[in-house]
Protein backbone atom coordinates (compact mmCIF):
# COMPACT_ATOMS: atom_id res chain seq x y z
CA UNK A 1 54.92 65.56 46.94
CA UNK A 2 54.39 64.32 43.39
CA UNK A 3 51.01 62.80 42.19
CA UNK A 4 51.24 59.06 41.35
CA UNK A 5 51.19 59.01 37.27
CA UNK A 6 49.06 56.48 35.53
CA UNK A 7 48.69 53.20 37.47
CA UNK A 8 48.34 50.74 35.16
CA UNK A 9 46.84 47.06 36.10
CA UNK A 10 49.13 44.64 35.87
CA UNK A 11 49.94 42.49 32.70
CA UNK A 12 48.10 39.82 31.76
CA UNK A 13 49.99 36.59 30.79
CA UNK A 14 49.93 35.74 27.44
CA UNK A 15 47.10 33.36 26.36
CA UNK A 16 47.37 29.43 25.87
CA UNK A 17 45.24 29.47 23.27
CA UNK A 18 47.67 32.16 21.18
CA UNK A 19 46.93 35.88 19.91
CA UNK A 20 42.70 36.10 18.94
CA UNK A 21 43.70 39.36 17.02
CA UNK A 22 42.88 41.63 19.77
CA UNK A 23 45.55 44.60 20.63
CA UNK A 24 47.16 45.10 24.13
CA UNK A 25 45.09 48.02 24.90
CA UNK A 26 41.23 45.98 24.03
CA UNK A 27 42.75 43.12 25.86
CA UNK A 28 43.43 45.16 28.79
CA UNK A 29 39.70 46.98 28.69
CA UNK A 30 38.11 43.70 28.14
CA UNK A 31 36.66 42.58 31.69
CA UNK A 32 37.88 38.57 32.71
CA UNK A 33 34.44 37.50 32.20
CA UNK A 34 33.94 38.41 28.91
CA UNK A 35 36.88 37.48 27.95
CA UNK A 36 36.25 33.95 29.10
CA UNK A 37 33.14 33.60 28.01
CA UNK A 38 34.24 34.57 24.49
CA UNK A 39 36.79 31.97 24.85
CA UNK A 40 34.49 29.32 25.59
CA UNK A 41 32.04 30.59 22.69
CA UNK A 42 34.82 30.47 20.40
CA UNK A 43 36.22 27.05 21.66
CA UNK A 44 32.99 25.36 21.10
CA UNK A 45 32.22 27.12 17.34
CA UNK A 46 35.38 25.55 16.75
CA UNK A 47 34.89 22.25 17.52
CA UNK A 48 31.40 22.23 16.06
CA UNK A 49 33.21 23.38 13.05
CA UNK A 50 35.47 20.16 13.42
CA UNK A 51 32.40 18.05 13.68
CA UNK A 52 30.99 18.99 10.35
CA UNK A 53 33.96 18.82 8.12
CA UNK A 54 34.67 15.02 9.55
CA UNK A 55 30.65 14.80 8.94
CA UNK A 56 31.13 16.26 5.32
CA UNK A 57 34.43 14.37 4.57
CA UNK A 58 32.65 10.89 5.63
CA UNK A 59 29.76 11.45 3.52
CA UNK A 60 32.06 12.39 0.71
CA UNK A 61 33.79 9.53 0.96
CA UNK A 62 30.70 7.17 1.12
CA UNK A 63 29.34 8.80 -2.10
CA UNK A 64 32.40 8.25 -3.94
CA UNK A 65 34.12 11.65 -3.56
CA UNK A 66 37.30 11.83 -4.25
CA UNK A 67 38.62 11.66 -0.69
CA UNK A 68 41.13 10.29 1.15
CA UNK A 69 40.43 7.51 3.49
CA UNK A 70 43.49 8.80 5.80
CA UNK A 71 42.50 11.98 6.02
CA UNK A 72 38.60 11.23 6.52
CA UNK A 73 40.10 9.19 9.53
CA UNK A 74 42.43 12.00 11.00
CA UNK A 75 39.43 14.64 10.81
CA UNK A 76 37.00 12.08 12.74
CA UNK A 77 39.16 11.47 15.15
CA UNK A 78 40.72 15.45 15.60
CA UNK A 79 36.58 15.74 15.84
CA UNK A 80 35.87 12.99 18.61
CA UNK A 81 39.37 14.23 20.70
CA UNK A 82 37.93 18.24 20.64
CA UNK A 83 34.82 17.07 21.29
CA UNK A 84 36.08 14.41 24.36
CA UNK A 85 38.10 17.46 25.88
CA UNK A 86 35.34 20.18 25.70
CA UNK A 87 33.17 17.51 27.59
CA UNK A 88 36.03 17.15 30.21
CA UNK A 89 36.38 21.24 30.54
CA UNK A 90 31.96 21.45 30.89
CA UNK A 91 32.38 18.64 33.92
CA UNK A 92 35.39 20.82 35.55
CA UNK A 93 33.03 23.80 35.11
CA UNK A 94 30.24 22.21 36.63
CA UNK A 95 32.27 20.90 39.07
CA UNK A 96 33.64 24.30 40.41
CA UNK A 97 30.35 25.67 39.83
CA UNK A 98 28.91 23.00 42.67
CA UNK A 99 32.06 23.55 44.96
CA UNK A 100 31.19 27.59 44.48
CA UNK A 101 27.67 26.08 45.50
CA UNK A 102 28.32 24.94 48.56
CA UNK A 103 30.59 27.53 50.22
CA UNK A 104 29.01 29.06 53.56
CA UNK A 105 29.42 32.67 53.77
């Protein structure tokens, strides 16, 4: 009988959220929770990130910097609609975190 060669876990699908630089072979070795929370880390830099450019745009504009008042307007709102959905995802969280709550074993 021949030995079973180099089971390999299954692959994972590839991410929403597009390539984060990381190669097949760290993806793979990353554990699911890490991975998540990473995402969720990174998700929320990002739209703190969106936050203070609108923030810095607006004041740039109200000091008479040489701004745009179109694009001060798209980067407040890109900044309230990241901001609206990462609220939405931290209910759902919270929400599954309760149902996990309340499950008898």
């Amino acid at each position: 009988m021949k030995p079973i060669a180099g089971i390999q876990p299954p692959l994972r699908p590839p991410s929403p959220f597009g390539d984060r630089g990381m190669s097949t072979s760290q993806t793979q070795a990353a554990s699911g929770a890490d991975n998540f929370g990473d995402l969720l880390t990174d998700q929320v830099k990002n739209v703190n990130s969106m936050q203070m450019d609108a923030n810095d745009m607006v004041h740039s504009m109200l000091t008479g910097g040489d701004v745009n008042e179109a694009e001060v307007l798209t980067a407040v709102q890109k900044a309230d609609l990241a901001f609206r959905m990462l609220l939405q995802v931290r209910n759902k969280l919270i929400e599954a975190y309760r149902e996990i709550q309340q499950i008898q074993i």
